[in-house]
Protein backbone atom coordinates (compact mmCIF):
# COMPACT_ATOMS: atom_id res chain seq x y z
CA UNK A 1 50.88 36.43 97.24
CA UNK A 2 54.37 36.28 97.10
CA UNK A 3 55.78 32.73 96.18
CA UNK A 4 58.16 30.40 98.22
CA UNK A 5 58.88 26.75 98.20
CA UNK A 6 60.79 24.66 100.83
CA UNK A 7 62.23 21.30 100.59
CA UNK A 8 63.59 19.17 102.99
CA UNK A 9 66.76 16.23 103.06
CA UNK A 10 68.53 14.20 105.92
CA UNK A 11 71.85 13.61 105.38
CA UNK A 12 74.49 11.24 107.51
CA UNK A 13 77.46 13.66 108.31
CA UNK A 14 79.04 11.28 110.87
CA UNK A 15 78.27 7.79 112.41
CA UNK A 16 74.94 7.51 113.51
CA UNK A 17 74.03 11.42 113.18
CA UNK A 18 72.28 12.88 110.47
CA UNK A 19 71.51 16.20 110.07
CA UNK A 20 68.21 18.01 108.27
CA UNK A 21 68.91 20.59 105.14
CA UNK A 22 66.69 22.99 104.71
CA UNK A 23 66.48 24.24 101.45
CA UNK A 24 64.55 27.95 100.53
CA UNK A 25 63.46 29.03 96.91
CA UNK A 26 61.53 31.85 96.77
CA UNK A 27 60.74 35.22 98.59
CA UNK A 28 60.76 34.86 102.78
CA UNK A 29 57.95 37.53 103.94
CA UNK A 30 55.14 37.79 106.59
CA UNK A 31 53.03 36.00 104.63
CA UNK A 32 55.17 33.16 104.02
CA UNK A 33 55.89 32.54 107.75
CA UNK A 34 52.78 30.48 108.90
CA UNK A 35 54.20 28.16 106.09
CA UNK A 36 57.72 27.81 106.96
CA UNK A 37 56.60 27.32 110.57
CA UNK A 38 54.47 24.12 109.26
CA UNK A 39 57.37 22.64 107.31
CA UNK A 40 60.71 23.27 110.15
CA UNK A 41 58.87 23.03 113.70
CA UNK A 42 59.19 19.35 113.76
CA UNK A 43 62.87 19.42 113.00
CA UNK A 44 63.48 22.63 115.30
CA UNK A 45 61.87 20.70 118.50
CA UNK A 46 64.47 18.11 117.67
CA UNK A 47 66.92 20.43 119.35
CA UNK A 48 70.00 19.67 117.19
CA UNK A 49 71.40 21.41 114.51
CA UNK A 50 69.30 22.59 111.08
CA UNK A 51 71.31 23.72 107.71
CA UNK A 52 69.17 26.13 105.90
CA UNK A 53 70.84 26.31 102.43
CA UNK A 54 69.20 29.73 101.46
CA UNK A 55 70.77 29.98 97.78
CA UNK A 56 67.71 30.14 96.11
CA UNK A 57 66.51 32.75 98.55
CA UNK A 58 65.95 36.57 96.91
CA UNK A 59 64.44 38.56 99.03
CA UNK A 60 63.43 38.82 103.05
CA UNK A 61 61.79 41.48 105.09
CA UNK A 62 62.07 42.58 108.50
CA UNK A 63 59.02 40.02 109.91
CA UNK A 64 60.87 36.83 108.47
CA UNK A 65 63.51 38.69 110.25
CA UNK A 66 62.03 38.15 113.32
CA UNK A 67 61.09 34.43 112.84
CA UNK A 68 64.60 33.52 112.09
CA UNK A 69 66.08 35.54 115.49
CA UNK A 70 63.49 33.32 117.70
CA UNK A 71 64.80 30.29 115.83
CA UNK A 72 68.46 31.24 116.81
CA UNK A 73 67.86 31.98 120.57
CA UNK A 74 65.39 29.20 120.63
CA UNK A 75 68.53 27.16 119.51
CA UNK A 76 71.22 29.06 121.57
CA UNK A 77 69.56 28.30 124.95
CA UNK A 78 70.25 24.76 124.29
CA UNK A 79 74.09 25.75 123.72
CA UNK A 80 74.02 24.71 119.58
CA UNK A 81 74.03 27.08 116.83
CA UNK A 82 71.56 26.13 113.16
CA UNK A 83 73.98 26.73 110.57
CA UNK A 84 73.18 29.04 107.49
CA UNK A 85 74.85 28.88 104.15
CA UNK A 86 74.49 30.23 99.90
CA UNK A 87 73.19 33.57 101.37
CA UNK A 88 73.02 36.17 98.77
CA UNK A 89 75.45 38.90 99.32
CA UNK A 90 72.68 41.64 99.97
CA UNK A 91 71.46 39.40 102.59
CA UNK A 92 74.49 37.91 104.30
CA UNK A 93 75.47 41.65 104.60
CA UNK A 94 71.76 42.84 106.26
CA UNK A 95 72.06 39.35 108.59
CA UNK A 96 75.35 40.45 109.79
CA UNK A 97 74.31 44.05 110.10
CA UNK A 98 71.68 43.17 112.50
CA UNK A 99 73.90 40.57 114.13
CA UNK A 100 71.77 37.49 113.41
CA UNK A 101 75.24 36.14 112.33
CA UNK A 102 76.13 35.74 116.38
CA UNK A 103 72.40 33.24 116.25
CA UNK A 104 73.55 31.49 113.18
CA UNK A 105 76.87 29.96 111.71
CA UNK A 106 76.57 31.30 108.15
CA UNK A 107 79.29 29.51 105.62
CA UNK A 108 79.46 30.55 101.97
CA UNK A 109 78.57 26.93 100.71
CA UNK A 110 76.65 24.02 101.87
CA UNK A 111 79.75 21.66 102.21
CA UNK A 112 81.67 24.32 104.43
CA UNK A 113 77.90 24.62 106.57
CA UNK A 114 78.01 21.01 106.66
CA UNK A 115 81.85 20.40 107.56
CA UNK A 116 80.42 23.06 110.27
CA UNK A 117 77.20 20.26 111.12
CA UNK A 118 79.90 17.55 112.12
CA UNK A 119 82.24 19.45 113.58
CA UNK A 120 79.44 20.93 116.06
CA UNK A 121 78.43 17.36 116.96
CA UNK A 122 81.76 15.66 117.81
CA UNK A 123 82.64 18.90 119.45
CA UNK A 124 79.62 18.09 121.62
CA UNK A 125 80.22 14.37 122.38
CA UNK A 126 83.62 15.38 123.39
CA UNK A 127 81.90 18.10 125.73
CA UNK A 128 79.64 15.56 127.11
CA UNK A 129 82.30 12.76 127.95
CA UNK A 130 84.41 15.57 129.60
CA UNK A 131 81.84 16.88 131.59
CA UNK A 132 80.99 12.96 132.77
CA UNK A 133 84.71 12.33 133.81
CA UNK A 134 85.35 15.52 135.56
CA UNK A 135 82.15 16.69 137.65
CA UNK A 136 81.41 19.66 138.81
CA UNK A 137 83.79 21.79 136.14
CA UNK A 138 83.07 25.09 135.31
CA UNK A 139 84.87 26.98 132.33
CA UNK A 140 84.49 30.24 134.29
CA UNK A 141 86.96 29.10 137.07
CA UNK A 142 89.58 28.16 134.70
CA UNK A 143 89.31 31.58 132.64
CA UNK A 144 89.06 33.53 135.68
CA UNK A 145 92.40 31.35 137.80
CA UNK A 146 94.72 33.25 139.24
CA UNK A 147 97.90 33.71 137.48
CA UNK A 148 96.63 34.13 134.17
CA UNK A 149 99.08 36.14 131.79
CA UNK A 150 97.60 39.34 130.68
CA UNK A 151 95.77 39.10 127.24
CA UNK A 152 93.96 41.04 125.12
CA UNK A 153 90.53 40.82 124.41
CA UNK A 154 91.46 40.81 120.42
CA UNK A 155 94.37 40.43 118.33
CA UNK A 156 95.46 43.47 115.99
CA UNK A 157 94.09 42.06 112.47
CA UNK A 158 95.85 42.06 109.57
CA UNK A 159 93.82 44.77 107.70
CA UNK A 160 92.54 44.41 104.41
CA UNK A 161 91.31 47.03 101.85
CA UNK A 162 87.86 46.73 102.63
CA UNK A 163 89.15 47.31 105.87
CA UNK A 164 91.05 50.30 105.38
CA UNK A 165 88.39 51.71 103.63
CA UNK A 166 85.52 51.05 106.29
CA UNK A 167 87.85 52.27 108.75
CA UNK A 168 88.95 55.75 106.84
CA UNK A 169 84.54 56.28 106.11
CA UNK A 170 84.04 56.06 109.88
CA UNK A 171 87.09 58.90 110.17
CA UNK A 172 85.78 61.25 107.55
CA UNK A 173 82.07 60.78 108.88
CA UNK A 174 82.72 61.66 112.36
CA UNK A 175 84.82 64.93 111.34
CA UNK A 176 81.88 66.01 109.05
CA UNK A 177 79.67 65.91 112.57
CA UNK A 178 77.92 62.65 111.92
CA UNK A 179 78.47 61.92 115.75
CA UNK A 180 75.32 63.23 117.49
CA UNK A 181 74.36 62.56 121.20
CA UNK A 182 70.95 61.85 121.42
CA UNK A 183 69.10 64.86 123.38
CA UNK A 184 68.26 63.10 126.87
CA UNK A 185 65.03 62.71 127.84
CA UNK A 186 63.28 65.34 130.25
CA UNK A 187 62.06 62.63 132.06
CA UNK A 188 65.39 61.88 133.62
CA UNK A 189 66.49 65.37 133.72
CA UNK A 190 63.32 66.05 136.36
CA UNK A 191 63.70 62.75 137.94
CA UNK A 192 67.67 63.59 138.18
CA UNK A 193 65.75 66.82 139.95
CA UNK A 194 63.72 65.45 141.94
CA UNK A 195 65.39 62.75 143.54
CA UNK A 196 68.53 64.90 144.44
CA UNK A 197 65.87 66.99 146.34
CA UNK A 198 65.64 66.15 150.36
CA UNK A 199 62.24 67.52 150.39
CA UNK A 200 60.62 65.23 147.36
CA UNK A 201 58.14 62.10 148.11
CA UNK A 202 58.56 58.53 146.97
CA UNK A 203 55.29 59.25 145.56
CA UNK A 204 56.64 62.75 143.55
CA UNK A 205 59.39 60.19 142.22
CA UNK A 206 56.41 57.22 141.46
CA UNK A 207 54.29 59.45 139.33
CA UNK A 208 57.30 61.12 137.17
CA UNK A 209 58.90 57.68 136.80
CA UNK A 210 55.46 56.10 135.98
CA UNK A 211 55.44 59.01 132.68
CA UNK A 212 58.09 56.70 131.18
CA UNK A 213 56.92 53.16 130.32
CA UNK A 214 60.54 51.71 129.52
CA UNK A 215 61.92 53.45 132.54
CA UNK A 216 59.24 52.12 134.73
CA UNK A 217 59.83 48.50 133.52
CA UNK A 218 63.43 48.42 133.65
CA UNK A 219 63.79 50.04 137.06
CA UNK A 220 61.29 47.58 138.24
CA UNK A 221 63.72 44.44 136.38
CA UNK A 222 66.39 46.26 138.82
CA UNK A 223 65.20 46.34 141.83
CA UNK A 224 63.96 42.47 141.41
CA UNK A 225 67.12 41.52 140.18
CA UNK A 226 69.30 38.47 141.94
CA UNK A 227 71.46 41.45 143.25
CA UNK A 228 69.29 43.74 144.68
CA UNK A 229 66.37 41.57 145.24
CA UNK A 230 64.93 40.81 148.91
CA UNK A 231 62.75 38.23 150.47
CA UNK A 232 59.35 39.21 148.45
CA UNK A 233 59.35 41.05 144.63
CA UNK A 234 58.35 44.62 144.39
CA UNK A 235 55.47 45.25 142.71
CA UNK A 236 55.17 48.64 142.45
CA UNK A 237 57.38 51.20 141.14
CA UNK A 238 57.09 53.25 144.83
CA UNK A 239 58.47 49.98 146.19
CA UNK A 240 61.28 49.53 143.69
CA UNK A 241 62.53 53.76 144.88
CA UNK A 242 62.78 52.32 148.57
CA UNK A 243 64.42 48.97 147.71
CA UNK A 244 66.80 50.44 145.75
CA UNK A 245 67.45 54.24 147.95
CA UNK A 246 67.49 57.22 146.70
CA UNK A 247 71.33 57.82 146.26
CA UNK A 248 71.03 55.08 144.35
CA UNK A 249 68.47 55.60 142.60
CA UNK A 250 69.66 58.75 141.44
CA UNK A 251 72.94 57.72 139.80
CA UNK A 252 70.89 54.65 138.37
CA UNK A 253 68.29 57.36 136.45
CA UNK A 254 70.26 58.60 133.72
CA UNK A 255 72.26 55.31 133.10
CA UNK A 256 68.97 53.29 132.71
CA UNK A 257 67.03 55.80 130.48
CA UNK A 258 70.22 56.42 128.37
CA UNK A 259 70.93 52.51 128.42
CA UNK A 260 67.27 51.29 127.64
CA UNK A 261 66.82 53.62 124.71
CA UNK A 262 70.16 53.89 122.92
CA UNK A 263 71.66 50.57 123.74
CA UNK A 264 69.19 48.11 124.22
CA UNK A 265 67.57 48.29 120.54
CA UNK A 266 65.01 46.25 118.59
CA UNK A 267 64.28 42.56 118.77
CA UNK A 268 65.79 41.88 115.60
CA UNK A 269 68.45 44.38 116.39
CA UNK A 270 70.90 41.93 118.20
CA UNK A 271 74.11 43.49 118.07
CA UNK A 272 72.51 45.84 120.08
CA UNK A 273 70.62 43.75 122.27
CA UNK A 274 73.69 41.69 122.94
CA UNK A 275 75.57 44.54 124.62
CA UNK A 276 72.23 45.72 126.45
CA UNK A 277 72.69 42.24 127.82
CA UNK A 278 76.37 42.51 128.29
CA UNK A 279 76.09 45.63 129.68
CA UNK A 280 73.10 45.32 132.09
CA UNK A 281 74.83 42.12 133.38
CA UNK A 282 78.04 43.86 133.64
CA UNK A 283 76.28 46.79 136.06
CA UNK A 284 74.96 44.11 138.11
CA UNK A 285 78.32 41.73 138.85
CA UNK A 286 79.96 45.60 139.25
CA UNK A 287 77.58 46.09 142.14
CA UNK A 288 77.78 42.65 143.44
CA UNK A 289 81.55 42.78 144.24
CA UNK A 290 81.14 45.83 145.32
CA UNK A 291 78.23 45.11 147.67
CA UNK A 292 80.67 41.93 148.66
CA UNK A 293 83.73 44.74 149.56
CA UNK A 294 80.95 46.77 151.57
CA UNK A 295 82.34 49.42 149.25
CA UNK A 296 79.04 51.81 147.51
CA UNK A 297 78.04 50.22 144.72
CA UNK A 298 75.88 53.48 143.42
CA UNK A 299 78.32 55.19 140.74
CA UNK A 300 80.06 51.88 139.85
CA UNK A 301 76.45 50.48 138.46
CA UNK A 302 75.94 53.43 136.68
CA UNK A 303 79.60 53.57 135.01
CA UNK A 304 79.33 49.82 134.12
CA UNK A 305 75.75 49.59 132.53
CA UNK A 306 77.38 52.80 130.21
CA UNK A 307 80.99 51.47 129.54
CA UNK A 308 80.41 50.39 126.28
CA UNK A 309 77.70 53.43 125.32
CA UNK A 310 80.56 54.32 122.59
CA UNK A 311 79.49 51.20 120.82
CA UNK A 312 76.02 51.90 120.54
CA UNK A 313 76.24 55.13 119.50
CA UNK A 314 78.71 54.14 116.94
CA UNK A 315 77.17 51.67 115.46
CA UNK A 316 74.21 53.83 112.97
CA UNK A 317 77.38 55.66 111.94
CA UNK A 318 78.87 51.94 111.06
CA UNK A 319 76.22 50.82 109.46
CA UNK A 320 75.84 54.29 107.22
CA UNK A 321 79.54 53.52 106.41
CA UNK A 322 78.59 50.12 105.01
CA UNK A 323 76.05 51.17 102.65
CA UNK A 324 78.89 51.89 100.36
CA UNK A 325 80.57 48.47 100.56
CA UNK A 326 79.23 45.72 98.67
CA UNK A 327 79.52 42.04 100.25
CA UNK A 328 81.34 43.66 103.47
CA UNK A 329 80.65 43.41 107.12
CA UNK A 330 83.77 44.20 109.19
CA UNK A 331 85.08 41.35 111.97
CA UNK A 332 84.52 42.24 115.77
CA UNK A 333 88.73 43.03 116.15
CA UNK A 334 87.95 46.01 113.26
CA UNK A 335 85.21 47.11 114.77
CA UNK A 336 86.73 46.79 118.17
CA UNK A 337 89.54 49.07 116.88
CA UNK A 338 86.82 51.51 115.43
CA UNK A 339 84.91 51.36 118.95
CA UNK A 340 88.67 52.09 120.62
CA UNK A 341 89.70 54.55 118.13
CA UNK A 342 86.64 56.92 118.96
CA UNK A 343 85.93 56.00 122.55
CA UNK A 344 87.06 58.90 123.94
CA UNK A 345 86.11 61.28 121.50
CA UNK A 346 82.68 60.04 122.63
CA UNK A 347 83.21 60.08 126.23
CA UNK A 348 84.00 63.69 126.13
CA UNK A 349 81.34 64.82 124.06
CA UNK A 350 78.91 62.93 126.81
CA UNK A 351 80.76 65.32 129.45
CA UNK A 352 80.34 68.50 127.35
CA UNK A 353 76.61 67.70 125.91
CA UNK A 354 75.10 65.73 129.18
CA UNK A 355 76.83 66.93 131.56
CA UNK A 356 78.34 64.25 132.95
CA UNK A 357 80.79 64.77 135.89
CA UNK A 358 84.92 65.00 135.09
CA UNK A 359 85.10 61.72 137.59
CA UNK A 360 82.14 59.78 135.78
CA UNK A 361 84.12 60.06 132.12
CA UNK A 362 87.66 59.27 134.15
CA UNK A 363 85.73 55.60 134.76
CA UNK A 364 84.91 54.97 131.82
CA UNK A 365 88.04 56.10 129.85
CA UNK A 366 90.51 54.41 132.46
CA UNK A 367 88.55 51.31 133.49
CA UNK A 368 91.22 49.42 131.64
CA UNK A 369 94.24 51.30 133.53
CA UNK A 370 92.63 52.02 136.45
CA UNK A 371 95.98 52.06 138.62
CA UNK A 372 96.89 55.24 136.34
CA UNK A 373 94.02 57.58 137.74
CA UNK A 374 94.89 59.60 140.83
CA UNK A 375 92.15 60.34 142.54
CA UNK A 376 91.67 56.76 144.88
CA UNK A 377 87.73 57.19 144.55
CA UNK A 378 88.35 56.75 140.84
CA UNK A 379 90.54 54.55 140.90
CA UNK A 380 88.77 51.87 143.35
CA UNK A 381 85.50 52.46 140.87
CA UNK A 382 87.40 51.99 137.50
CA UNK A 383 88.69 48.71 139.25
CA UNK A 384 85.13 47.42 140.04
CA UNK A 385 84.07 48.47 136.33
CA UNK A 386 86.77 46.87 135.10
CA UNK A 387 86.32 43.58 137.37
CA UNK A 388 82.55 43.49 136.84
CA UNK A 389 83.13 43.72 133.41
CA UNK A 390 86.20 41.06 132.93
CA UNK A 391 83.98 38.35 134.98
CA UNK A 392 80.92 38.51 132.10
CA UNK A 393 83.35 38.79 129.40
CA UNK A 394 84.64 35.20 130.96
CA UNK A 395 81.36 33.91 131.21
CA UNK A 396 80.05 34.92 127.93
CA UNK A 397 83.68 33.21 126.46
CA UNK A 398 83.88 36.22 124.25
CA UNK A 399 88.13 36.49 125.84
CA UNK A 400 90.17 35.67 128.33
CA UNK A 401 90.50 38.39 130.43
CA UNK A 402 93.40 40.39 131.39
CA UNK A 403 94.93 42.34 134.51
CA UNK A 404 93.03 40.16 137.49
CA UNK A 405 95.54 39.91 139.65
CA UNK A 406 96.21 43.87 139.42
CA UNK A 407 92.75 44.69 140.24
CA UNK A 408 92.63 41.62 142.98
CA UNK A 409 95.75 43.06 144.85
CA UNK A 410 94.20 46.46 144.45
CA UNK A 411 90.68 45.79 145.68
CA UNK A 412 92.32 43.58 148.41
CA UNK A 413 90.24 40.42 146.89
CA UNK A 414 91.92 37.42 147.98
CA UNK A 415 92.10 33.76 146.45
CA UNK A 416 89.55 32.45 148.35
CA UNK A 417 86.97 34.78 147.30
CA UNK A 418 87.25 33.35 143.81
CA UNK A 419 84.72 30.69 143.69
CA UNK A 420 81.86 32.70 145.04
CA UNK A 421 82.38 35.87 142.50
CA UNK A 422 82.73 32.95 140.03
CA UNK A 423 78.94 31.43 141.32
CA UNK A 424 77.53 34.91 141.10
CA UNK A 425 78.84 36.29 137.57
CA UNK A 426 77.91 32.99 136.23
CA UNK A 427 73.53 33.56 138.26
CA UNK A 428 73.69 37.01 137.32
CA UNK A 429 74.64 36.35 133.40
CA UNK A 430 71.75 33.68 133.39
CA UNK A 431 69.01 35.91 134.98
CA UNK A 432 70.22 38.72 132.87
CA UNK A 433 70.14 36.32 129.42
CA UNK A 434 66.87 34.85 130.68
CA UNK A 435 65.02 38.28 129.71
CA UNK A 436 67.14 38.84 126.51
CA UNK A 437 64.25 41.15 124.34
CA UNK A 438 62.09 41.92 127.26
C-alpha cells in the first residue's frame, strides 16, 4: 500500500483568527483517501479557510482528484476559497489543467498561501460590516448600473515567451487539422427529424429521446427549470416535449446534446464544467429577457447555451499544446485571446460540418457587435445572447460588462426594468450552480 503521512498545525495569522496547515508527505491515491478524510473533516466542517502545504507531496491520481474538487465546492458554496501551496510543478500544472486552480488559491510558498489566509479573513470582516451598514446591497446592481463605460472583459497581457510559444503551438496545430468537430450524435439528427415533422407523436419524440440517457436528463433539468417551470414538475420526458413545445424543442435538441457531451465534461474536469454552468445559465437568463420582451425565446436559447462551444472544443487542443511546456499553464486573458483568435474559424467549420444555418453562426460570431448585422432578426437575437450573457458574467464577477446601454436602447429595455432582470440572473445563476456535476 502506497505510503502517506499528514500532519496538522494552527497558526495565529491575525488577531483572534488562526488558521489550520495541512501538511502532505507521501503519495495521495484511492487508497489513501479514507485516511485523509479521518484527519481534515473536522477542520473542513469548520467552514473557514484550510492551507494544505503539499511540498512533500509526489504523486496523485485522478480519485484523490476527485476528493480534493468536493473539498473546493464544498468550500466555495460558503463564498471562501482553502488555499494550496509547495505544489510540485507536474502537479500545479495537472491542477490547473483541470481547473481545480478556480476551487483552490494555489501560492508557490506557504508564507505567500498564508499572506493569502489573512488577507481572505479581513477581506471578509470588511464584507460583513458592509453588508450590516448598507442592507439590502447587491453587487449585481452596481455592475449592471446604467451608465457604465464600456470595458473589456480582459486586458491585452503583456506576453511572455512561454506565452508566445503556447500561443504559436495552438497556430501550427490547428493548420496541421488538429481541429475536429465531433460527429453529432444520430440521436439528435432523428429527433431534429422527427420533431420538425407535423405528423410525429409526443410519444414518437418520448421513446427516441428516452434512447439517450444524458439527453433525457438534461431536457428534463430544462423544462423544470425556474424559467420554464410551471405550477407542478414534469416527471416524465412526454411531459417535458409539451411544457417546453415543439418549436422549441426542436432548436433546443442539437444545442443540448452538443452542449451536454462536449461542454459539460467530467467531475474533475472543471474548466469544463464551469462553462457548462456558465453556459446553461447563460441560455436560460437569454430566454428569460426574452420571454420578459414577449419576443421568441427558441433560437436565442439555443445560440446562448453554444456561444462559447469554441472554448470547449479548444481546449484538448490546449491541453495537447501544454504537454510540451514544463511548469506552464497559460492565464485566462491568453487563453481568452487563443479562444478569440480561433472563434470563428470554429464557427464556420460548425456551419460547413453540422450544418448549422448562415443566421445561427451570424449570432454567435456578432453577439458582441450585434448592431453591425443586417438582418433585424439577427440582430434582436445577437442582442439577447449578448445581454443574457453580460448579466451571468456580472453575477459570476468574472468582468464588468460592456455595451448595456447599446443593447438596452436597442431591445427598448428601460431603467426600470433593471432590478427585476437583476433578481432573475442572480435565481437563475443559483439554480443553475446548485446542480454544478449533475
Amino acid at each position: 500500500m502506497s505510503q502517506l503521512n499528514i500532519r496538522v498545525m494552527s497558526k495565529e495569522i491575525a488577531t483572534n483568527f488562526s488558521i489550520s496547515i495541512v501538511f502532505f508527505d507521501g503519495v495521495v491515491d484511492k487508497q489513501q483517501i479514507p485516511y485523509i478524510d479521518a484527519q481534515v473533516t473536522s477542520l473542513i466542517n469548520k467552514r473557514t479557510p484550510i492551507v494544505f502545504n503539499m511540498a512533500g507531496v509526489t504523486y496523485i491520481n485522478l480519485n484523490a482528484l476527485e476528493f480534493f474538487v468536493d473539498i473546493g465546492e464544498s468550500a466555495e458554496k460558503y463564498g471562501f476559497h482553502h488555499i494550496m501551496s509547495n505544489l510540485h510543478p507536474q502537479i500545479y500544472t495537472l491542477f490547473c489543467n483541470m481547473g481545480i486552480n478556480f476551487l483552490f488559491s494555489i501560492y508557490g510558498n506557504e508564507d505567500d498561501a498564508l499572506k493569502k489566509a489573512r488577507e481572505q479573513q479581513l477581506s471578509e470582516t470588511k464584507r460583513r460590516d458592509k453588508m450590516e451598514s448598507i442592507p439590502g446591497t447587491t453587487s449585481v446592481l452596481n455592475k449592471m448600473g446604467i451608465g457604465i463605460q464600456e470595458v473589456c472583459d480582459w486586458e491585452v497581457p503583456e506576453l511572455k515567451e512561454k506565452d508566445l510559444y503556447f500561443i504559436k503551438k495552438i497556430k501550427e496545430m490547428i493548420s496541421q487539422k488538429a481541429l475536429e468537430l465531433p460527429v453529432i450524435p444520430s440521436t439528435a439528427l432523428r429527433l431534429m427529424d422527427l420533431s420538425a415533422n407535423p405528423g410525429s407523436s409526443p410519444e414518437e419524440l418520448e421513446k427516441e429521446i428516452g434512447k439517450d440517457p444524458t439527453l433525457a436528463s438534461t431536457l428534463l433539468k430544462v423544462a423544470n427549470s425556474c424559467v420554464y417551470c410551471g405550477v407542478m414538475p414534469v416527471e416524465s420526458i412526454k411531459a417535458g416535449i409539451v411544457r417546453l413545445g415543439r418549436k422549441r424543442l426542436r432548436s433546443m435538441i442539437m444545442a443540448l446534446t452538443l452542449g451536454s457531451k462536449i461542454i459539460k465534461g467530467k467531475k474533475i474536469d472543471i474548466i469544463a464544467r464551469n462553462l457548462w454552468m456558465h453556459s446553461l445559465a447563460s441560455a436560460y437568463m437569454t430566454s428569460a429577457i426574452a420571454k420578459s420582451l414577449k419576443m421568441d425565446d427558441s433560437v436565442v436559447f439555443s445560440a446562448a447555451l453554444l456561444h462559447d462551444i469554441h472554448k470547449a472544443i479548444l481546449l484538448p487542443i490546449c491541453r495537447d499544446a501544454l504537454k510540451d511546456i514544463v511548469d506552464y499553464f497559460p492565464e485566462t486573458p491568453v487563453l481568452e485571446m487563443v479562444y478569440q483568435e480561433h472563434a470563428e474559424t470554429i464557427f464556420q467549420e460548425m456551419k460547413e460540418k453540422w450544418n448549422f444555418p448562415v443566421s445561427f453562426i451570424n449570432i454567435l460570431l456578432h453577439k458582441k457587435d450585434f448592431l453591425s448585422l443586417k438582418d433585424e432578426e439577427e440582430k434582436q437575437n445577437a442582442a439577447l445572447v449578448f445581454l443574457g450573457n453580460q448579466f451571468i458574467k456580472a453575477v459570476e464577477k468574472k468582468a464588468r460588462p460592456g455595451k448595456l446601454e447599446e443593447a438596452f436602447q436597442y431591445l427598448h429595455i428601460k431603467k426600470e426594468q433593471l432590478p427585476l432582470l437583476i433578481q432573475e440572473s442572480e435565481r437563475i445563476y443559483k439554480e443553475t450552480a446548485s446542480t454544478r456535476g449533475a
